[in-house]
Protein backbone atom coordinates (compact mmCIF):
# COMPACT_ATOMS: atom_id res chain seq x y z
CA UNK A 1 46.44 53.37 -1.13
CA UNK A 2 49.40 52.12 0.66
CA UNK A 3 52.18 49.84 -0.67
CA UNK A 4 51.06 47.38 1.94
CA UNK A 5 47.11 47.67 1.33
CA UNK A 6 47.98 47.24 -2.86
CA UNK A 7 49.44 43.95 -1.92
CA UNK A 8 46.77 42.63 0.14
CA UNK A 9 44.13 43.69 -2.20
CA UNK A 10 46.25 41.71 -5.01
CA UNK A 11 46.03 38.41 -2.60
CA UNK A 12 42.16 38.99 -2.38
CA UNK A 13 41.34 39.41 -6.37
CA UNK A 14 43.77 36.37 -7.08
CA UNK A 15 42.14 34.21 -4.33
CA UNK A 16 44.95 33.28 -1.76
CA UNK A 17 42.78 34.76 1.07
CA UNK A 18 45.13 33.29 3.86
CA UNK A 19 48.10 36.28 2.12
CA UNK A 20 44.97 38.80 2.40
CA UNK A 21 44.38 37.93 5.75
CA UNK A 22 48.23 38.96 6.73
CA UNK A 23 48.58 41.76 4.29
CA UNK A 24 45.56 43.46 6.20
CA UNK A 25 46.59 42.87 9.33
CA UNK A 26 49.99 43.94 8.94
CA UNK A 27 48.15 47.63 7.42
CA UNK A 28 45.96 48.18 9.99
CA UNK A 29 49.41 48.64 12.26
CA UNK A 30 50.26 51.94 9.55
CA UNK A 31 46.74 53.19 7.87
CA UNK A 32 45.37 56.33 9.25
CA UNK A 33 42.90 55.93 11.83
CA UNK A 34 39.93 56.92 9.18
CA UNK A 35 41.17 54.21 6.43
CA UNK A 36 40.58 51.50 8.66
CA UNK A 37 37.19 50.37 7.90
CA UNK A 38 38.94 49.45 4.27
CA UNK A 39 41.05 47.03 5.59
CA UNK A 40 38.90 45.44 8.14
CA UNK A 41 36.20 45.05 5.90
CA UNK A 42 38.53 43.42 2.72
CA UNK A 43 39.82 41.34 5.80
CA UNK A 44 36.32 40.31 6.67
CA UNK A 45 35.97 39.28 3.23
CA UNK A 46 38.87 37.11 3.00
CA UNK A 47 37.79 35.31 6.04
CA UNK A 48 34.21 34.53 4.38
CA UNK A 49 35.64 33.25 1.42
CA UNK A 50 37.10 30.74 3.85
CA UNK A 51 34.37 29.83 5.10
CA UNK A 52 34.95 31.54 8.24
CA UNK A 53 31.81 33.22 8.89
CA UNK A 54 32.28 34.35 12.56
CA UNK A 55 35.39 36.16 12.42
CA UNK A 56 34.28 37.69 8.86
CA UNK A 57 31.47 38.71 11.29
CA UNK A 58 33.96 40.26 14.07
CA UNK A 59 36.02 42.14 11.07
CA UNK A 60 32.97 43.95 9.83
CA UNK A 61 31.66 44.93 13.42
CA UNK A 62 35.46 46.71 13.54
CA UNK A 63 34.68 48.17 10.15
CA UNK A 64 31.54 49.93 11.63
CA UNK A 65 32.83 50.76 14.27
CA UNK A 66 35.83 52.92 12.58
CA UNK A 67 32.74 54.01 9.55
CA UNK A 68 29.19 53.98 10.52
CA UNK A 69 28.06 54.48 7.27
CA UNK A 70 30.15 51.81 5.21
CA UNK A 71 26.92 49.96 3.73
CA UNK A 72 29.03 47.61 2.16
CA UNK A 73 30.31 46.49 5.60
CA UNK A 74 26.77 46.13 6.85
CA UNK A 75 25.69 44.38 3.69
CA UNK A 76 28.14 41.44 3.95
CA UNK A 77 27.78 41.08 8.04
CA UNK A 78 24.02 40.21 6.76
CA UNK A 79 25.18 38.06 4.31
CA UNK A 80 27.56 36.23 7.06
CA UNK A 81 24.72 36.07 9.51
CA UNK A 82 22.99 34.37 6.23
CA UNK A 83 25.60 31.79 5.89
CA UNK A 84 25.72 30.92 9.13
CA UNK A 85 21.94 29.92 8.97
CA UNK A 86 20.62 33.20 11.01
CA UNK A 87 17.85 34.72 8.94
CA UNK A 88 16.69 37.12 11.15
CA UNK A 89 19.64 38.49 12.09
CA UNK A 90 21.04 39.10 8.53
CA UNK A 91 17.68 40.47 7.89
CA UNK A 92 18.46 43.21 10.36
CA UNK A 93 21.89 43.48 8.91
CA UNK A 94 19.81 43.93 5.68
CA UNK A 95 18.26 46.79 6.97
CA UNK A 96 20.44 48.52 8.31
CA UNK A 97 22.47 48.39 5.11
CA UNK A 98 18.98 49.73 3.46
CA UNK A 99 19.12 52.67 6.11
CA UNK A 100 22.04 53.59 4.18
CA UNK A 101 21.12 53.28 1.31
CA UNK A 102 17.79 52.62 -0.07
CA UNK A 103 18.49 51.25 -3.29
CA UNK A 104 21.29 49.45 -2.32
CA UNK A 105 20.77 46.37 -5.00
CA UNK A 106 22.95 43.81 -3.54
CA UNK A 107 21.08 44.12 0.10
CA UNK A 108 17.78 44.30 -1.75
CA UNK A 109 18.13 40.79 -3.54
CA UNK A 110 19.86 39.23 0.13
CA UNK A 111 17.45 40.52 1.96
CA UNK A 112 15.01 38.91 -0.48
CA UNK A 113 16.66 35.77 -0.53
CA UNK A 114 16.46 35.57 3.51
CA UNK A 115 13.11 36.27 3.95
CA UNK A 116 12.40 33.44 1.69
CA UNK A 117 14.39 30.82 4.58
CA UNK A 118 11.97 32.97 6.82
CA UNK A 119 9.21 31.96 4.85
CA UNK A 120 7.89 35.88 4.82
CA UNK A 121 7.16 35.32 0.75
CA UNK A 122 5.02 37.99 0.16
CA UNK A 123 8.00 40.35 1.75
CA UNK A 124 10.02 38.83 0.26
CA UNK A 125 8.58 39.65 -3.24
CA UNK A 126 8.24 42.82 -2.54
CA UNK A 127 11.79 43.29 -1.67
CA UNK A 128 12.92 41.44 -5.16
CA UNK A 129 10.73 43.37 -7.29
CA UNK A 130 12.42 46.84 -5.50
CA UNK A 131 15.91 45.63 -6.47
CA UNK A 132 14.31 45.12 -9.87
CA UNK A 133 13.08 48.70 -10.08
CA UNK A 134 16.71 49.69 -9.05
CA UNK A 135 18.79 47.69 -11.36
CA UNK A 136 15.72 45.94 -13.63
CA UNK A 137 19.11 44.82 -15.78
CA UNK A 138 20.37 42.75 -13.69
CA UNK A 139 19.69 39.09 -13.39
CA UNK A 140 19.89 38.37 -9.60
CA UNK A 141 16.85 40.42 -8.91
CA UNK A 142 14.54 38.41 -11.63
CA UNK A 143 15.88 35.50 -9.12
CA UNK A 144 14.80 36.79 -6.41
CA UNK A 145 11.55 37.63 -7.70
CA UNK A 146 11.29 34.11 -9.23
CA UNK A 147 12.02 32.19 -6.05
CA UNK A 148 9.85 34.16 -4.32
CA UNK A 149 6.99 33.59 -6.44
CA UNK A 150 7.82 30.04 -6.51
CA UNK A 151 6.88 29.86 -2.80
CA UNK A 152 3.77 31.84 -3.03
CA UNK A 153 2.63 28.85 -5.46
CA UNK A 154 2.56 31.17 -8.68
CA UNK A 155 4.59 29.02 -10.55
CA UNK A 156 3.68 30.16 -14.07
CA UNK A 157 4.89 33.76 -12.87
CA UNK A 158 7.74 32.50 -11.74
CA UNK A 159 8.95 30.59 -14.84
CA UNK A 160 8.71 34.02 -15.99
CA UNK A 161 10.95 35.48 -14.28
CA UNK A 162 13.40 32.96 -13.97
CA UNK A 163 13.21 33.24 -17.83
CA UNK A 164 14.04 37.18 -17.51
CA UNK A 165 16.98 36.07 -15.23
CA UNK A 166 18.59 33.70 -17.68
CA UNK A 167 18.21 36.67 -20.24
CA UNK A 168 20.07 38.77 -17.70
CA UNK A 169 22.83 36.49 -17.89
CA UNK A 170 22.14 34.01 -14.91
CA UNK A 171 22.35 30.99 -16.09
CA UNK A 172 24.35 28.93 -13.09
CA UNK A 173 23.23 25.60 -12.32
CA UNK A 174 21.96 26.49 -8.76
CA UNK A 175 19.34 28.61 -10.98
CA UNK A 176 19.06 26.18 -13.63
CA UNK A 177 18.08 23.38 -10.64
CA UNK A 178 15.28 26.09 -9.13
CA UNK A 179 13.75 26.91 -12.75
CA UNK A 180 13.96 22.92 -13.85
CA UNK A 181 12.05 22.16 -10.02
CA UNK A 182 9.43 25.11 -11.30
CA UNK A 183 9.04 23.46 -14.56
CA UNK A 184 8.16 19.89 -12.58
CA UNK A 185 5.76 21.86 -10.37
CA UNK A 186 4.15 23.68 -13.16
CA UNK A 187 3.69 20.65 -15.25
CA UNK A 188 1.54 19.36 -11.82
CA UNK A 189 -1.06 22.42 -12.94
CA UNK A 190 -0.89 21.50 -16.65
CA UNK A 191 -1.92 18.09 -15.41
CA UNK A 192 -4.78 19.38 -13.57
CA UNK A 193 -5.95 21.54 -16.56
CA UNK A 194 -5.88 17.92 -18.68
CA UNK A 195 -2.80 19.21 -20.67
CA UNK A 196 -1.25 16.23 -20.09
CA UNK A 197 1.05 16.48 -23.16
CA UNK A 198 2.00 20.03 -22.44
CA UNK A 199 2.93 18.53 -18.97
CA UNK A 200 4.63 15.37 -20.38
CA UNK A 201 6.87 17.91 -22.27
CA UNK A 202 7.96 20.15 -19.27
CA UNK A 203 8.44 16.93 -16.87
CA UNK A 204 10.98 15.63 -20.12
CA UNK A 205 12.71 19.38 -19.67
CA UNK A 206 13.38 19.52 -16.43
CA UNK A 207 14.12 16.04 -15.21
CA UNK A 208 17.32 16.32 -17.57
CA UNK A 209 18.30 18.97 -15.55
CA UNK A 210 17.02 17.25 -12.29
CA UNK A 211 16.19 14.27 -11.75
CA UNK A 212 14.08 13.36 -8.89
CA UNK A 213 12.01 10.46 -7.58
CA UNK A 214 8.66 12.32 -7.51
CA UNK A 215 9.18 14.19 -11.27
CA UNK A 216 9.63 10.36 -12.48
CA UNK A 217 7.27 8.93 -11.59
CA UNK A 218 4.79 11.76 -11.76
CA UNK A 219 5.65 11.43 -15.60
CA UNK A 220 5.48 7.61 -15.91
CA UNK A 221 1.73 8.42 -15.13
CA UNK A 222 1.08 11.12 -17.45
CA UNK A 223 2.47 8.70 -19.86
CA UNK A 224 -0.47 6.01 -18.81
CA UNK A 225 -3.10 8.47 -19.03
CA UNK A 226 -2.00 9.96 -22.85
CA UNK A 227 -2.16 6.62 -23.91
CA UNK A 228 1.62 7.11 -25.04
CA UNK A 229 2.90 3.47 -24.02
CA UNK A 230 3.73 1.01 -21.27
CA UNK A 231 6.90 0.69 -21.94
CA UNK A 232 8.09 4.59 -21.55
CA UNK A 233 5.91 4.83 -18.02
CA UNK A 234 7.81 1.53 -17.00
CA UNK A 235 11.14 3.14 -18.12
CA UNK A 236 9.81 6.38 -15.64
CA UNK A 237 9.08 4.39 -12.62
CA UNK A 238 12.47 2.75 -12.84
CA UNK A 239 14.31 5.58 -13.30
CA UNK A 240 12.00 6.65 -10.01
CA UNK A 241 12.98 3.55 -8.25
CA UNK A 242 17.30 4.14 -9.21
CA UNK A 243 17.15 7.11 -6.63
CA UNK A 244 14.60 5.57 -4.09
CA UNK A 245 14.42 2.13 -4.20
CA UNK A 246 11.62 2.12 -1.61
CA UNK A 247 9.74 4.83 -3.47
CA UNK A 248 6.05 3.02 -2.81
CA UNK A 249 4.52 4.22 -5.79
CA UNK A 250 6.60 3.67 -8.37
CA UNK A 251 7.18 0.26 -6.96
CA UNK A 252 3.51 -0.54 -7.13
CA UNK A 253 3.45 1.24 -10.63
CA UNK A 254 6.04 -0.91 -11.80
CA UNK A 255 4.04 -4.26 -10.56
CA UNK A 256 0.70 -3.53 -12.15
CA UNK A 257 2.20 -2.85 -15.35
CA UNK A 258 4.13 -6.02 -15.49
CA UNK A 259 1.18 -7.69 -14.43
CA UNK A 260 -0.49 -5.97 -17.72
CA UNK A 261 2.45 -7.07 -19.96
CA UNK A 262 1.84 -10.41 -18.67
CA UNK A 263 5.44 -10.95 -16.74
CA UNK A 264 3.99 -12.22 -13.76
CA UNK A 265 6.91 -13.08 -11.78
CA UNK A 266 8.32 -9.93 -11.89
CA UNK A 267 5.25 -8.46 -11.09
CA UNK A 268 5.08 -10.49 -7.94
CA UNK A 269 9.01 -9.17 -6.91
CA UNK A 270 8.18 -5.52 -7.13
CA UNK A 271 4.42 -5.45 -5.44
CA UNK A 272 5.70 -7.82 -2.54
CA UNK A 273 8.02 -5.00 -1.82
CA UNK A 274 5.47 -2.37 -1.91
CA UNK A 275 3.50 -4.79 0.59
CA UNK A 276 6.35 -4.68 2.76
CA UNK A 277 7.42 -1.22 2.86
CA UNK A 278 2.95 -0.17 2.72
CA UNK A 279 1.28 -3.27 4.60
CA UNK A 280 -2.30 -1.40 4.37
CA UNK A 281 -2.08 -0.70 1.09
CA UNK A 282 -5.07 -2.70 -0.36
CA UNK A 283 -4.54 -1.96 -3.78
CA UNK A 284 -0.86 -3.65 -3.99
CA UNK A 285 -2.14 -6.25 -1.93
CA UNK A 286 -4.84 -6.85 -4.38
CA UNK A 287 -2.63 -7.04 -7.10
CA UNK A 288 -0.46 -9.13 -5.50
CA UNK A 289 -3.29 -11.31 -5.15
CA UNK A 290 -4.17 -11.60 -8.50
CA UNK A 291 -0.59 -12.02 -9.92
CA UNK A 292 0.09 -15.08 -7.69
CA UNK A 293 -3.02 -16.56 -8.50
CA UNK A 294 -2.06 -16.24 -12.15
CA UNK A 295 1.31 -18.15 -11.84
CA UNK A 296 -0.81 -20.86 -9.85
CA UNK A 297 0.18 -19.97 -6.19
CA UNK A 298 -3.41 -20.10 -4.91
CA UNK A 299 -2.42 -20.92 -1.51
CA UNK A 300 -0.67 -17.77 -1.25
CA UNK A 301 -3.16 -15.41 -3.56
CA UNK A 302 -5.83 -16.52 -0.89
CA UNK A 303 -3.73 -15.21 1.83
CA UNK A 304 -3.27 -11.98 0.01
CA UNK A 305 -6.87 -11.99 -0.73
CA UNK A 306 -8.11 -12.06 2.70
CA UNK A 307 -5.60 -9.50 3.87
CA UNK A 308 -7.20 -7.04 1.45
CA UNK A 309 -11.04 -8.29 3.14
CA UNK A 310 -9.36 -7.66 6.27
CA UNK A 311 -7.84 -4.26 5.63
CA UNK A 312 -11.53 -3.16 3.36
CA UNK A 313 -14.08 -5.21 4.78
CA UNK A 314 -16.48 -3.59 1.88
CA UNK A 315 -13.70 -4.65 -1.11
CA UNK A 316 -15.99 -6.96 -3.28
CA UNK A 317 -13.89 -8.46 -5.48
CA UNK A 318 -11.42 -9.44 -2.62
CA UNK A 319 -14.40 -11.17 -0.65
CA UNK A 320 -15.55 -12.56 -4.39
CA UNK A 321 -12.17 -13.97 -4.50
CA UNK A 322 -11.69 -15.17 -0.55
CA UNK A 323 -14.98 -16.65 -1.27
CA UNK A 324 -14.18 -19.03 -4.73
CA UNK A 325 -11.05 -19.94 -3.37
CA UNK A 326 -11.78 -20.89 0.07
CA UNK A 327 -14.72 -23.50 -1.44
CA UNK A 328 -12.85 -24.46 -4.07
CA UNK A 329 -10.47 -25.70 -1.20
CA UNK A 330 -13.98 -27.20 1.01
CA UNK A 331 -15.28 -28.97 -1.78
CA UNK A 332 -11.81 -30.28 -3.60
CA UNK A 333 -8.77 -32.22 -1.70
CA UNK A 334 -6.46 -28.87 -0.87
CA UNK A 335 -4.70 -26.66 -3.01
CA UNK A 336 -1.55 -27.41 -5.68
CA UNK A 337 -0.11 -24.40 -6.28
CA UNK A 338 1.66 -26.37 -9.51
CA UNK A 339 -2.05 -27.20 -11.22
CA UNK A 340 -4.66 -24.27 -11.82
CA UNK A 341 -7.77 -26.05 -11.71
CA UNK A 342 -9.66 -23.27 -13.90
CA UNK A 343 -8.74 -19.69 -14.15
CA UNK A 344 -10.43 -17.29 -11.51
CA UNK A 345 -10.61 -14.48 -13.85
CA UNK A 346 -10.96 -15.91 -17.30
CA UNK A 347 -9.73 -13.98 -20.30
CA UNK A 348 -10.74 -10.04 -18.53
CA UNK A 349 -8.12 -10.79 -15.74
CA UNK A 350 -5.79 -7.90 -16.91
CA UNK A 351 -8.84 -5.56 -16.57
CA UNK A 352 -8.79 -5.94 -12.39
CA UNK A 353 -4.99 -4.99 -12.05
CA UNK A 354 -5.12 -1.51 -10.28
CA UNK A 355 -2.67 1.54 -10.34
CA UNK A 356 -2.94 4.56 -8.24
CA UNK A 357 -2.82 7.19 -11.53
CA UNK A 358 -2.82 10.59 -9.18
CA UNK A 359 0.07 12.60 -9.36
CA UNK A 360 1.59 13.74 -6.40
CA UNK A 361 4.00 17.00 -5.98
CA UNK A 362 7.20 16.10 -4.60
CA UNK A 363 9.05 17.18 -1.79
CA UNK A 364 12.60 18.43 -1.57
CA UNK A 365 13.73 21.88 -0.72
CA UNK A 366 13.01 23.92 -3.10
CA UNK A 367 9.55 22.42 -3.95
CA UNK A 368 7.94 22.33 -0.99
CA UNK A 369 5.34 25.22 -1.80
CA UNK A 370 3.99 26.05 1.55
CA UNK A 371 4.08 23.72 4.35
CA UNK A 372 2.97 20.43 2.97
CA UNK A 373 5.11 18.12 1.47
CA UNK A 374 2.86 17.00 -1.09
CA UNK A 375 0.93 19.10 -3.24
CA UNK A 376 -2.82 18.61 -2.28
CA UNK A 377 -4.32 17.39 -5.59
CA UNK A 378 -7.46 15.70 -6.48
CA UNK A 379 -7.93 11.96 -6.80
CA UNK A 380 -8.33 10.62 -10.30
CA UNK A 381 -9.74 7.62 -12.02
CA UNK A 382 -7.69 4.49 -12.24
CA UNK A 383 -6.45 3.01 -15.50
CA UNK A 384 -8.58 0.60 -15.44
CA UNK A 385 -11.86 -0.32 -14.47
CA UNK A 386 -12.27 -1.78 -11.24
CA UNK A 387 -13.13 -5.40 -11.40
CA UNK A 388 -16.93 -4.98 -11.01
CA UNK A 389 -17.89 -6.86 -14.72
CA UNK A 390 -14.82 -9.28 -13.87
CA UNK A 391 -15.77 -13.06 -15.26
CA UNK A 392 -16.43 -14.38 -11.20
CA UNK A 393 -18.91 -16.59 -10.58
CA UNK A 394 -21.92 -15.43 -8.69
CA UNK A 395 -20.85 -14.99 -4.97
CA UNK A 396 -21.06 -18.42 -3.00
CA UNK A 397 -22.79 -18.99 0.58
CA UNK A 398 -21.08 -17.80 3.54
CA UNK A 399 -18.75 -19.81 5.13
CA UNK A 400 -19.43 -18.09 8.27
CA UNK A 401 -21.31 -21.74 9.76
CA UNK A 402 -17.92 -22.36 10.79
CA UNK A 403 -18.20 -20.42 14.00
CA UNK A 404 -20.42 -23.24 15.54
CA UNK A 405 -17.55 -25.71 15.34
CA UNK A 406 -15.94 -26.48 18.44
CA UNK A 407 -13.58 -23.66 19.74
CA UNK A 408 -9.42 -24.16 18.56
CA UNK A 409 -7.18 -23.93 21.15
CA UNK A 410 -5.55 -20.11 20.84
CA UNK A 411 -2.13 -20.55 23.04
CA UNK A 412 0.37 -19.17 20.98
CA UNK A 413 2.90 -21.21 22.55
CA UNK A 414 4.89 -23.60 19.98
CA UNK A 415 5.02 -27.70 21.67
CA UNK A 416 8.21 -28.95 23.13
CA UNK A 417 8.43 -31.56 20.47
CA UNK A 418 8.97 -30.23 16.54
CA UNK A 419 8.74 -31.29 13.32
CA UNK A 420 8.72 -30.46 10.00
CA UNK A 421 5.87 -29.31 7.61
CA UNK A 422 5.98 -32.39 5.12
CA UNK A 423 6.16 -34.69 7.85
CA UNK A 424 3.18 -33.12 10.04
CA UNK A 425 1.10 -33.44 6.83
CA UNK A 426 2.27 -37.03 6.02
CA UNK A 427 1.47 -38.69 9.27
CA UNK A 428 -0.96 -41.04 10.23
CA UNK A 429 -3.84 -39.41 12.66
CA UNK A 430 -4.35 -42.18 14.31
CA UNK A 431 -0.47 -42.87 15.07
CA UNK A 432 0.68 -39.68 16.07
CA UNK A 433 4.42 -38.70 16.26
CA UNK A 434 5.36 -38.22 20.28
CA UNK A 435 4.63 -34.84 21.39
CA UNK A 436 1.92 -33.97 18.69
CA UNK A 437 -1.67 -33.08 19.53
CA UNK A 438 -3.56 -33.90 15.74
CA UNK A 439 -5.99 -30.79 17.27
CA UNK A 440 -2.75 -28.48 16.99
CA UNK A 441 -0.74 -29.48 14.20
CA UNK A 442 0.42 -26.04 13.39
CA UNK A 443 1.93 -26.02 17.33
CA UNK A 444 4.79 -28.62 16.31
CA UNK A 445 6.39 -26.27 13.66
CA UNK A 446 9.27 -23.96 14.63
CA UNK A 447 8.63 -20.59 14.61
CA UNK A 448 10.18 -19.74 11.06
CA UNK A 449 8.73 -22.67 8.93
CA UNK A 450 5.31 -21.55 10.88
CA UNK A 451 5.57 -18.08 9.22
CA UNK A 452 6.88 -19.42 5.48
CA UNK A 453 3.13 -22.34 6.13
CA UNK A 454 1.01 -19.70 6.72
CA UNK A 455 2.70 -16.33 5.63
CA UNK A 456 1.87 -14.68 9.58
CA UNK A 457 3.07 -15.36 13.07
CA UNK A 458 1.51 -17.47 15.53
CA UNK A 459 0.24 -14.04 16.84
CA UNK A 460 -1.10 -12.64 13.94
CA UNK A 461 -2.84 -16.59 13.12
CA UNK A 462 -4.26 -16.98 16.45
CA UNK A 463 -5.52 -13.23 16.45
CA UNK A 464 -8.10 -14.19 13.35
CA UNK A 465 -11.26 -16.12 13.62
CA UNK A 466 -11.76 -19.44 14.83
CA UNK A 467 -13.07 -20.24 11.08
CA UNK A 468 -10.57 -18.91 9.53
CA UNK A 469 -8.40 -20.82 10.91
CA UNK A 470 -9.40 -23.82 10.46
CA UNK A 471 -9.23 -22.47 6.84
CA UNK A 472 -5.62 -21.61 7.13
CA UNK A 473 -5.02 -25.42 8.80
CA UNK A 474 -6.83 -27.26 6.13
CA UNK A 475 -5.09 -24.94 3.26
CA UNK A 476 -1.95 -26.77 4.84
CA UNK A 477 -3.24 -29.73 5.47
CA UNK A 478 -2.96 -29.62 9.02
CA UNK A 479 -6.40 -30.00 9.80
């Protein structure tokens, strides 16, 4: 080796790759034409460790062109092809390397490792569990293999081998963060096997390692269902909701067991959310409900109520509910959301809350076994029973009579002449204020105090039935 080539080589092992870069190129100026593929390909090198994939790529064609046969040059244009996102290219790059040299280890496990971003698994395992066969003491292979299996959804296998890695001596975080996502994903078929404190266990593991939204929550439920306290599944769904604040259901875990401990308010802040980010969801909405009508908002809990009726015409207890309240209002003088005249669901109430108890797989990168992002699991039975033996009184008439009464005006248009709320409802029927039809109360508030009244638009109110909204007017006092 030249002078010249002894210094550059010195640049590369202590890391100042720009000094490589110039010590090569000045040698490639003296080295004998058959030396060349050296340099170019240490250059290439350089130039990857700088992140500088496409000339690393242009330095390595040179090499091949001056040596055919350098694998090593082949190899790392693969690898460079990998970095730069193009899978099928360093695949070929792969291969060619493999041409060379059949049990060339390092292209084995690459080669592996690309196929994976191809999603060709079952290649891919097959190409990990060669580079095994070659080298079965190294760890990068048992990797391979694990990562691989991983995707083919044979997760138990895969611990295995990602335990056979760290043996090997791999323990960096990247595989440390793929093992820990395996344990999370396993713990989902301990689950299913009712090994729910086998599962709790791995979930603990693993979410130390990493933490993500789904893993949370997923073991705030196994906590519900072994009975091993409120408090820790609360503690999961907040930890849940510290990454994703919108995360739907951990938000609508975290309401129904507030609602169970009996902190209604709070309940109310985290389900409204849930509402808001899942409108349809019938089962926040329905707990909703109930909270508010616990803390004496009636008004509101109605509204709730007969958005769950509207989203599941068949949901009994929400048309059990719509029902009691909406006579209660027809045969008493209006609601006061300060006084709760008797209490809808006696001393079972915390029997009716509902919470969604399936777990779900998660979804980031290196979980998302096959195509979907969620695991496809089975539905299982809530906490608690639904509120079929709840302490309602029997069902009361329809209230559907109301259709014969004279038609209400539907325009959705707001009057010229506004007032408030307070002073629509305080004025004298037979004096109206100037501008006010006593037919179309609601038409004399502004836009925004319209939607805080009745908790819709004009739109959305004028879009339900002519009976219901009559009920909405007279909930208000408006009518």
């Amino acid at each position: 080796m030249t002078e010249i080539c002894k210094r550059a080589f010195n640049f590369l092992k202590v890391e100042d790759y720009e000094a490589a870069i110039k010590e090569y190129a000045a040698a490639l100026t003296s080295l004998p034409e058959d030396q060349l593929f050296v340099a170019y390909s240490n250059q290439g090198l350089a130039y990857m460790n700088l992140g500088k994939h496409k000339q690393a790529i242009q330095c390595f064609g040179l090499a091949l062109e001056n040596c055919k046969s350098h694998c090593e040059s082949r190899h790392n244009m693969g690898v460079a092809f990998a970095a730069l996102g193009d899978h099928e290219k360093s695949v070929q790059q792969f291969n060619k390397a493999l041409a060379i040299n059949s049990e060339f280890y390092p292209s084995l496990c690459a080669k592996s490792s690309s196929l994976v971003s191809l999603k060709r698994y079952d290649e891919a395992l097959r190409c990990a569990v060669e580079a095994i066969r070659t080298e079965p003491g190294e760890a990068l292979g048992h990797t391979s293999k694990a990562l691989a299996l991983f995707k083919l959804g044979k997760v138990e296998s895969s611990l295995n081998s990602f335990s056979k890695a760290k043996d090997c001596g791999d323990d960096s975080e990247e595989t440390r963060r793929l093992c820990a996502l395996a344990q999370q994903e396993y713990a989902l078929c301990l689950e299913s096997s009712d090994k729910c404190d086998l599962a709790i266990d791995y979930y603990e593991k693993s979410l130390k390692v990493v933490p993500t939204v789904q893993g949370y929550h997923n073991l705030g439920i196994l906590l519900l269902r072994a009975n091993a306290g409120a408090s820790r599944a609360l503690h999961c769904f907040h930890e849940a909701l510290k990454i994703d604040p919108k995360f739907r259901e951990s938000l609508a875990g975290v309401g129904a067991l507030y609602c169970k401990l009996g902190m209604f308010n709070k309940a109310i802040k985290y389900l409204k959310q849930c509402c808001t980010i899942d409108p349809k969801s019938t089962e926040c909405r329905y707990n909703l409900a109930l909270a508010l009508l616990k803390v004496g908002s009636r008004r509101e809990a109605l509204h709730h109520f007969r958005v769950v009726v509207e989203l599941e015409p068949t949901h009994v207890e929400g048309q059990h509910a719509v029902d009691m309240l909406e006579m209660e209002n027809l045969t008493g003088d209006g609601f006061n959301d300060d006084v709760q005249r008797y209490d809808l669901y006696g001393d079972d109430y915390l029997r009716d809350i509902r919470l969604d108890t399936a777990v779900d797989s998660y979804g980031t990168l290196y979980t998302n076994i096959g195509d979907s992002q969620y695991g496809d699991l089975n539905e299982v039975s809530s906490i608690s029973n639904i509120a079929a033996d709840a302490e309602l009184q029997a069902p009361l008439s329809s209230v559907s009579e109301l259709d014969a009464d004279p038609p209400l005006n539907q325009q959705t248009e707001k009057a010229s002449q506004l007032y408030p709320l307070l002073e629509l409802q305080a004025m004298d029927r037979s004096n109206p204020f100037h501008g006010v039809d006593i037919n179309r109360l609601e038409a004399n508030l502004s836009d925004e105090d319209f939607e805080v009244a009745f908790l819709m638009t004009r739109e959305e109110f004028y879009s339900r039935p002519l009976w219901r909204q009559q009920m909405f007017k007279k909930d208000l006092g408006l009518f």
